[in-house]
Protein backbone atom coordinates (compact mmCIF):
# COMPACT_ATOMS: atom_id res chain seq x y z
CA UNK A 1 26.44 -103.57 -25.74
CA UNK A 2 25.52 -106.57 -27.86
CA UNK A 3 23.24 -109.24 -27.89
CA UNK A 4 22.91 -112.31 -30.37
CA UNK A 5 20.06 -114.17 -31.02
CA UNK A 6 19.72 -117.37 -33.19
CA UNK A 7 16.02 -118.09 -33.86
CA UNK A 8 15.72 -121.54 -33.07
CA UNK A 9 12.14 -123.40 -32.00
CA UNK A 10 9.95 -126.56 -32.56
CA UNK A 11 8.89 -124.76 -36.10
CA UNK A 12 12.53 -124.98 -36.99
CA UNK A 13 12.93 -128.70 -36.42
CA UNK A 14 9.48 -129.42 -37.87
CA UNK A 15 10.28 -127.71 -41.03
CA UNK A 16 13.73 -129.45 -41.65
CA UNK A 17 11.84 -132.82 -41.05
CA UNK A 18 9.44 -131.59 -43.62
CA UNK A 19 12.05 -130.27 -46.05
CA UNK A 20 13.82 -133.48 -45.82
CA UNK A 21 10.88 -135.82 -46.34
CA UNK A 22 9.63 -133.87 -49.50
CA UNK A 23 13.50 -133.94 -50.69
CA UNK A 24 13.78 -137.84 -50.09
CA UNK A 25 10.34 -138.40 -52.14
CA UNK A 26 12.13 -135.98 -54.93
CA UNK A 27 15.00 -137.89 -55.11
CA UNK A 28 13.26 -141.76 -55.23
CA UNK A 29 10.81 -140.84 -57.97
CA UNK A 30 13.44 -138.80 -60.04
CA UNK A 31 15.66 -142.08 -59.59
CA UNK A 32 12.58 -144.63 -60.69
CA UNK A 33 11.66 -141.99 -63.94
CA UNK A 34 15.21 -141.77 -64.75
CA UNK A 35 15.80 -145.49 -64.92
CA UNK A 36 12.69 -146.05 -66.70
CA UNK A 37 13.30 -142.92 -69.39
CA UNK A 38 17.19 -144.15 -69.99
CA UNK A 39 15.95 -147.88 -70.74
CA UNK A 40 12.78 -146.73 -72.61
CA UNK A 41 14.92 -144.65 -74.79
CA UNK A 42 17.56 -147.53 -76.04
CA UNK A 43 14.20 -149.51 -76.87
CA UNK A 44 13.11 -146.99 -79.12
CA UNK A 45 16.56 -145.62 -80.15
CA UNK A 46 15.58 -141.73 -79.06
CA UNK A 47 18.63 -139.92 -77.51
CA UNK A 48 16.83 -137.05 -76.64
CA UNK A 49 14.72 -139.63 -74.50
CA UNK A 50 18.11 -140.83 -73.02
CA UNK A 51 19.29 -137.16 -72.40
CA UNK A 52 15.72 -136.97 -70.37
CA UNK A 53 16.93 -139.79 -68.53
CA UNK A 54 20.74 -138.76 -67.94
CA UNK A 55 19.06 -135.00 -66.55
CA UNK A 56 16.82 -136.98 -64.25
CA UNK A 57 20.29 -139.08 -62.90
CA UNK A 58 22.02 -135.60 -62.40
CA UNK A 59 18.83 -133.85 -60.52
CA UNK A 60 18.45 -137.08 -58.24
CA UNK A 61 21.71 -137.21 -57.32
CA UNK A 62 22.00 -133.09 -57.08
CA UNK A 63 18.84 -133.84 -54.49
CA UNK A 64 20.67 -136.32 -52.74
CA UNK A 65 23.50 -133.96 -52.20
CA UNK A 66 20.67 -131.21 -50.85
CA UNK A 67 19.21 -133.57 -48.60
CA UNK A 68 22.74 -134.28 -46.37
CA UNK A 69 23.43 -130.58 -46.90
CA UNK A 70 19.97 -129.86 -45.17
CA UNK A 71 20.04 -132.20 -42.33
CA UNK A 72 24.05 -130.45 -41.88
CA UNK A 73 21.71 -127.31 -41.50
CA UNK A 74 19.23 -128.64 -39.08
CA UNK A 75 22.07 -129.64 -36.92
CA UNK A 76 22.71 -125.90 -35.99
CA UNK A 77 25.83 -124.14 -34.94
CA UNK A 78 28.69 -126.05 -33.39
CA UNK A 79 32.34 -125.34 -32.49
CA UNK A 80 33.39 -125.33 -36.42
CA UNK A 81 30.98 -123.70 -37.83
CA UNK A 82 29.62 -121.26 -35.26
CA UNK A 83 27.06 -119.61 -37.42
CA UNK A 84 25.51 -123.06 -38.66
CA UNK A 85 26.13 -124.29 -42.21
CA UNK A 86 23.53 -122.55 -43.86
CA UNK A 87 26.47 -121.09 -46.08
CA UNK A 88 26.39 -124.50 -48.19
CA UNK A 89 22.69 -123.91 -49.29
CA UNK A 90 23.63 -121.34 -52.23
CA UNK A 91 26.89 -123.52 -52.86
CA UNK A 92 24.80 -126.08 -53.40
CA UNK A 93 22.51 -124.28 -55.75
CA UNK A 94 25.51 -122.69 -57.54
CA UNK A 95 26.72 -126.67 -58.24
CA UNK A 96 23.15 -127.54 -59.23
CA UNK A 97 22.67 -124.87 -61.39
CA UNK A 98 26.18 -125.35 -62.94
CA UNK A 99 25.59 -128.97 -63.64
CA UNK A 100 22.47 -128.82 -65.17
CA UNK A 101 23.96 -125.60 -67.41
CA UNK A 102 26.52 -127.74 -68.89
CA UNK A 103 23.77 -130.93 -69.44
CA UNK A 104 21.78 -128.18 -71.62
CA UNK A 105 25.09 -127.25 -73.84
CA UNK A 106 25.25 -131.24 -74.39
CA UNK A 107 22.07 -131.21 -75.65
CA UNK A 108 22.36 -128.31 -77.53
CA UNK A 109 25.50 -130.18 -79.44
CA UNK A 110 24.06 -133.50 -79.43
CA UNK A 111 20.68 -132.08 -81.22
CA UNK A 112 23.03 -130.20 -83.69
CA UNK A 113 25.40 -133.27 -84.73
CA UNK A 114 21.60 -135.47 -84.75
CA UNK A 115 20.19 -132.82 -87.20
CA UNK A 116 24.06 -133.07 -89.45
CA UNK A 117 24.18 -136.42 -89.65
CA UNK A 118 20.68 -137.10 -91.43
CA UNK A 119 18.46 -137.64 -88.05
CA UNK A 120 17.18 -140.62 -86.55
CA UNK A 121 14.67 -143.04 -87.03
CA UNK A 122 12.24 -144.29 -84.22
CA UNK A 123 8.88 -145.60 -82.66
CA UNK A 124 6.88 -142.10 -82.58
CA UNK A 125 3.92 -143.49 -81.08
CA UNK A 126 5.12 -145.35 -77.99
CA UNK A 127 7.54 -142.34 -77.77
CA UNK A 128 4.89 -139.56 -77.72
CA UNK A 129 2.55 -141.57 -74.95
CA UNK A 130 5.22 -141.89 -72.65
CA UNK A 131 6.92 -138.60 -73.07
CA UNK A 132 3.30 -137.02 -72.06
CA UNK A 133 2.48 -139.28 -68.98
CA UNK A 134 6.51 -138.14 -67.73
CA UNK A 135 5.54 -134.61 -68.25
CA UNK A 136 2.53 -134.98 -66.30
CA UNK A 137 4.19 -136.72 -63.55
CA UNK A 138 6.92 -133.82 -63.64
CA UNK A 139 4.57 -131.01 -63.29
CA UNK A 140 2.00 -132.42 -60.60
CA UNK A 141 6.06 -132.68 -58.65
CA UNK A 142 6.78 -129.38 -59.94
CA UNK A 143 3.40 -127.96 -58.29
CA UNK A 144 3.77 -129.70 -54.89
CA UNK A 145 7.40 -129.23 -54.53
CA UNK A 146 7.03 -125.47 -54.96
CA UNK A 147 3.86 -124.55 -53.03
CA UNK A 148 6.41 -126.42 -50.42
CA UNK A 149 9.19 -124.15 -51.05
CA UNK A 150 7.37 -120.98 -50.66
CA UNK A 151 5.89 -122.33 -47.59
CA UNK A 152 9.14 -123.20 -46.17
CA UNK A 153 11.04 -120.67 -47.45
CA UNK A 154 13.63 -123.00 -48.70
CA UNK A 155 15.96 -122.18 -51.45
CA UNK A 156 17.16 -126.39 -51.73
CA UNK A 157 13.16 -126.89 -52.46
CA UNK A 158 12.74 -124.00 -54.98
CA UNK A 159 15.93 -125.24 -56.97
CA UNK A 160 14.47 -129.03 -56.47
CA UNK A 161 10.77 -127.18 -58.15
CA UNK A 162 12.90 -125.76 -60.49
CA UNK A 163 14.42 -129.10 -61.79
CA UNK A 164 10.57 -130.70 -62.02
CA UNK A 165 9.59 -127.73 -63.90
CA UNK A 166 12.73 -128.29 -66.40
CA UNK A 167 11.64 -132.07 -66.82
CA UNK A 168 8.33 -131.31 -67.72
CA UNK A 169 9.39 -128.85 -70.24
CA UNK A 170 11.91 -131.46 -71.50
CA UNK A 171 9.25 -134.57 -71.86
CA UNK A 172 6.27 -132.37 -73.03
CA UNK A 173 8.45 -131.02 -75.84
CA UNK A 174 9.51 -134.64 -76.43
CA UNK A 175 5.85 -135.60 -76.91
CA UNK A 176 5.43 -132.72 -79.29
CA UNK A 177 8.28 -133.79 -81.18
CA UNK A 178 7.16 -137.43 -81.05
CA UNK A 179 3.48 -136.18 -82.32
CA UNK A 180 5.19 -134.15 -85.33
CA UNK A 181 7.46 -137.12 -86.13
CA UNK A 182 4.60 -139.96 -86.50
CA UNK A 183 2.42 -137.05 -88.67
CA UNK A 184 5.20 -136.60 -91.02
CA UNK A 185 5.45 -140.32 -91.30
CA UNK A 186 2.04 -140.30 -92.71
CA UNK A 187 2.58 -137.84 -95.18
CA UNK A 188 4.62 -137.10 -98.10
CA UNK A 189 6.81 -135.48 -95.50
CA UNK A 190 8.67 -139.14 -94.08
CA UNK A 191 12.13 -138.27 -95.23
CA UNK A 192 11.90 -134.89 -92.62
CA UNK A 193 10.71 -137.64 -89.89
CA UNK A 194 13.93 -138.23 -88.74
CA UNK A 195 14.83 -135.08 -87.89
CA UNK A 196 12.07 -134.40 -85.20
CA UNK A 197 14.07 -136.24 -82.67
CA UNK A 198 17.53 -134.01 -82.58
CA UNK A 199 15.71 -130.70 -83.15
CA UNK A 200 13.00 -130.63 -80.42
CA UNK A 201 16.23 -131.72 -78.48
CA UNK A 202 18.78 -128.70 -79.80
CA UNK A 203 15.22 -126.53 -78.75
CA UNK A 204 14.83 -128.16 -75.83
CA UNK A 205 18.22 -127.41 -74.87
CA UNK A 206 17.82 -123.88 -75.88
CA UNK A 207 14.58 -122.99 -74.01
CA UNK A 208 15.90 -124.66 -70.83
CA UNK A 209 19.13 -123.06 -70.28
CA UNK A 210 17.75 -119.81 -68.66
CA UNK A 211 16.70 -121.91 -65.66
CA UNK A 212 20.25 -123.08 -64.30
CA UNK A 213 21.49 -119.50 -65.74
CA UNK A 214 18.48 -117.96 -62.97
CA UNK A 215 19.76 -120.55 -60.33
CA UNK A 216 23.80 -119.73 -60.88
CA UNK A 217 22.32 -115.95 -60.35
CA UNK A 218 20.65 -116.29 -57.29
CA UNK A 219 23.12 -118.46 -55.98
CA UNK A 220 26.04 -116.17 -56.72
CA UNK A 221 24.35 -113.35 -54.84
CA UNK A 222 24.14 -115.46 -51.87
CA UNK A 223 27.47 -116.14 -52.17
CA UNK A 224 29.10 -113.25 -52.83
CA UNK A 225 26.81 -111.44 -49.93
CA UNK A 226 25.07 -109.29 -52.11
CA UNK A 227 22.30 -107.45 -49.87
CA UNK A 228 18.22 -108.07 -50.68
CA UNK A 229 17.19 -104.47 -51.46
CA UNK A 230 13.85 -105.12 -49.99
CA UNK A 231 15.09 -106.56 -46.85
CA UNK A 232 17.61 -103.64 -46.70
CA UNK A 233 14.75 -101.34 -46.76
CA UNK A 234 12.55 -103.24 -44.18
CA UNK A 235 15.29 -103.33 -41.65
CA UNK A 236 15.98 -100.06 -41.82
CA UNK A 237 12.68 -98.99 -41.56
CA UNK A 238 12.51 -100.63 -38.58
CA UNK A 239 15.48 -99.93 -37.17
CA UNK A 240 14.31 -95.79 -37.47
CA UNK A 241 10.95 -96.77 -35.66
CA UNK A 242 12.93 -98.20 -33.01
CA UNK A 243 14.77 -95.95 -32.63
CA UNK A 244 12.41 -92.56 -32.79
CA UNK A 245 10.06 -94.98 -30.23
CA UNK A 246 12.83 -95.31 -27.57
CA UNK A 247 14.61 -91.75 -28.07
CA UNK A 248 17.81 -92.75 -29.68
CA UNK A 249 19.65 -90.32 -31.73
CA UNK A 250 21.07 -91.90 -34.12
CA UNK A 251 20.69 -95.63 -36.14
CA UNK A 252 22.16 -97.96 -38.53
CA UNK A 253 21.70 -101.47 -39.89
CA UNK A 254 23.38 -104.13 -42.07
CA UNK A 255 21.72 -107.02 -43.67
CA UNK A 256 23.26 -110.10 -45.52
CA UNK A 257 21.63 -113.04 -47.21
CA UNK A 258 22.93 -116.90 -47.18
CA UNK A 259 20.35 -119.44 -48.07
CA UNK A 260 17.33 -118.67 -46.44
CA UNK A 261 18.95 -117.63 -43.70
CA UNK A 262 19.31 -113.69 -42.79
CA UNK A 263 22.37 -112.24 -40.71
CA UNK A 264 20.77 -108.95 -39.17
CA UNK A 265 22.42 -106.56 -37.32
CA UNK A 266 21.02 -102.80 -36.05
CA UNK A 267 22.53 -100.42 -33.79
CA UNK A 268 21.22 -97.67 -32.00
CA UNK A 269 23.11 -95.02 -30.62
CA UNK A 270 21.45 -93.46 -26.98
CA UNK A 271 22.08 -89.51 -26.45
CA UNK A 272 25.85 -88.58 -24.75
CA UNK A 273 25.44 -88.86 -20.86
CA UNK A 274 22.68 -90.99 -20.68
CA UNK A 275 22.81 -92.66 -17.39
CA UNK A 276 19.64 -93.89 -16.62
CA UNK A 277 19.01 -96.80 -19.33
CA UNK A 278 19.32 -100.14 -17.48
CA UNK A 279 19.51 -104.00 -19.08
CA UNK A 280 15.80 -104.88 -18.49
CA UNK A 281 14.96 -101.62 -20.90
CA UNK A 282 17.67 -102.92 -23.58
CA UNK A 283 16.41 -106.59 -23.34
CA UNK A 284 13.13 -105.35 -24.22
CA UNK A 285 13.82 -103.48 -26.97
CA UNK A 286 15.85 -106.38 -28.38
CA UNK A 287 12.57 -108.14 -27.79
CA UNK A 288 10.46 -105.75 -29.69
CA UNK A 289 12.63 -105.64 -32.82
CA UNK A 290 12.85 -109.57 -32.75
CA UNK A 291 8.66 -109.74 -32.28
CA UNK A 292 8.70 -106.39 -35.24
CA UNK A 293 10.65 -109.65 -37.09
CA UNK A 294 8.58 -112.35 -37.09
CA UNK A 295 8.76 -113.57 -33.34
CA UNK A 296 9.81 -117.48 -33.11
CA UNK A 297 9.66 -117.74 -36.72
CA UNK A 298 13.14 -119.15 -37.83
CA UNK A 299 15.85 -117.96 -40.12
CA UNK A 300 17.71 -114.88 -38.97
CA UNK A 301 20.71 -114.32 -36.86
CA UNK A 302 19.20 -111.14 -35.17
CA UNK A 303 22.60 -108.78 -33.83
CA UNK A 304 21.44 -105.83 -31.86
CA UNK A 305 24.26 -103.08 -30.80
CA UNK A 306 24.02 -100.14 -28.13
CA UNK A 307 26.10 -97.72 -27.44
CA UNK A 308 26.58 -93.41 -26.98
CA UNK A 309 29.07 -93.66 -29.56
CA UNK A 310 28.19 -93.79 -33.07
CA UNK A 311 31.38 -94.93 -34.10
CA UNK A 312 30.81 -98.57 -32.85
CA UNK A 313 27.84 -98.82 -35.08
């Protein structure tokens, strides 16, 4: 016998509303600093200000992308997709981290050509005092949007955090650079001046690339249904006090991972002959190994299997 349960409740639908607010806000003020870092940069002639700029354009419209691919998720199951389209969330974060992977090579090759072709010259001042107000801005997001994610338990919010976190990186390296640059020009030191623009960019680039590479691997075990060793282990666990409890012989479980959503399925296997197990006993076990999972709480596909036949498990 089997019984499938979707978690769905007013929790659910209050979260997505959440998640989709916080992802709209994400996307408007990584549009207005992008904007205002690409123009601000062909004032002062600083490419790696630009590239700042260019990574903000790519995030904002990565978040757009998240923010229809979350309110496909809040719509549920339907006749297509029958197990919802929480499936897109780590394709999604695969694209994201892919994208911004390939923005960090640019920079890498853009800082290197800067530093062979004699540098660049630029306002170091202005540069270093706006660089440090962006990095500000991008770490106060960085904060909020994660202490969200966690919250929420949403992986489109943790890869959003992720971005803010790489943007403040980006501009507070930029104002370090900018700070070197206008010493040197007060030194002896002015012909190196130039340089400080492409190098903190080719370092940048080099200190930020583990962050998409960490989002391409958590996406791709998503993807490729690689099972959560710790959920594994909790299900199981369960699944054997459920089953000792209730006098089964025998017990199994699978778990799989898309997103933050969890596919669960556990089957127990009653002794040969038994005859005296009836539905209302089954539909409360069910409901003790959903209650064992959280209760109401949302994200899992719970699966639960009976039979006298261990083969069917």
């Amino acid at each position: 016998m089997r019984r499938s349960i979707l978690r769905k409740s007013d929790v659910t639908l209050h979260s997505s509303a959440k998640e989709q607010r916080l992802l709209l806000t994400s996307m408007t003020v990584t549009i207005i600093l992008a904007v205002t870092s690409i123009g601000f940069g062909l004032w002062i002639s600083s490419k790696s200000v630009m590239f700042d700029g260019f990574y903000d354009l790519i995030d904002a419209a990565m978040t757009g992308v998240a923010l229809l691919t979350v309110r496909l998720i809040s719509r549920g199951d339907d006749d297509r997709f029958q197990y919802g389209y929480w499936h897109l969330e780590p394709m999604l974060a695969l694209l994201n981290g892919l994208i911004l992977a390939f923005a960090c090579i640019y920079a890498f090759i853009d800082g290197l050509n800067g530093l062979i072709v004699g540098g660049r010259e630029l306002q170091f001042g202005i540069g270093a005092i706006y660089a440090g107000v962006s990095s500000v801005i991008n770490f106060i997001f960085f904060a909020y949007i994660r202490r969200s994610a966690r919250h929420l338990g949403s992986q489109m919010l943790d890869v959003d955090a992720r971005s803010w976190l790489m943007g403040g990186v980006l501009s507070a390296g930029l104002c370090f650079s900018f700070m070197v640059g206008g010493l040197l020009t007060q030194t002896g030191a002015a012909r190196l001046a130039p340089y400080a623009d492409p190098l903190i960019l080719l370092i940048i680039a080099l200190c930020l690339f583990p962050f998409p590479l960490m989002t391409i691997w958590k996406a791709g075990r998503d993807i490729l249904m690689i099972t959560p060793s710790d959920l594994d282990e909790k299900i199981s666990q369960l699944a054997k006090e459920v089953a000792e409890r209730h006098g089964f012989v025998d017990y199994d479980s699978h778990v799989v991972k898309s997103g933050r959503q969890q596919f669960i399925e556990i089957g127990l296997v009653a002794p040969s002959g038994d005859t005296e197990t009836n539905f209302d006993r089954l539909d409360a076990i069910r409901a003790e190994i959903a209650a064992a999972m959280g209760g109401a709480s949302p994200g899992y596909w719970l699966t639960v299997d009976f039979t006298a036949d261990k083969r069917w498990i």
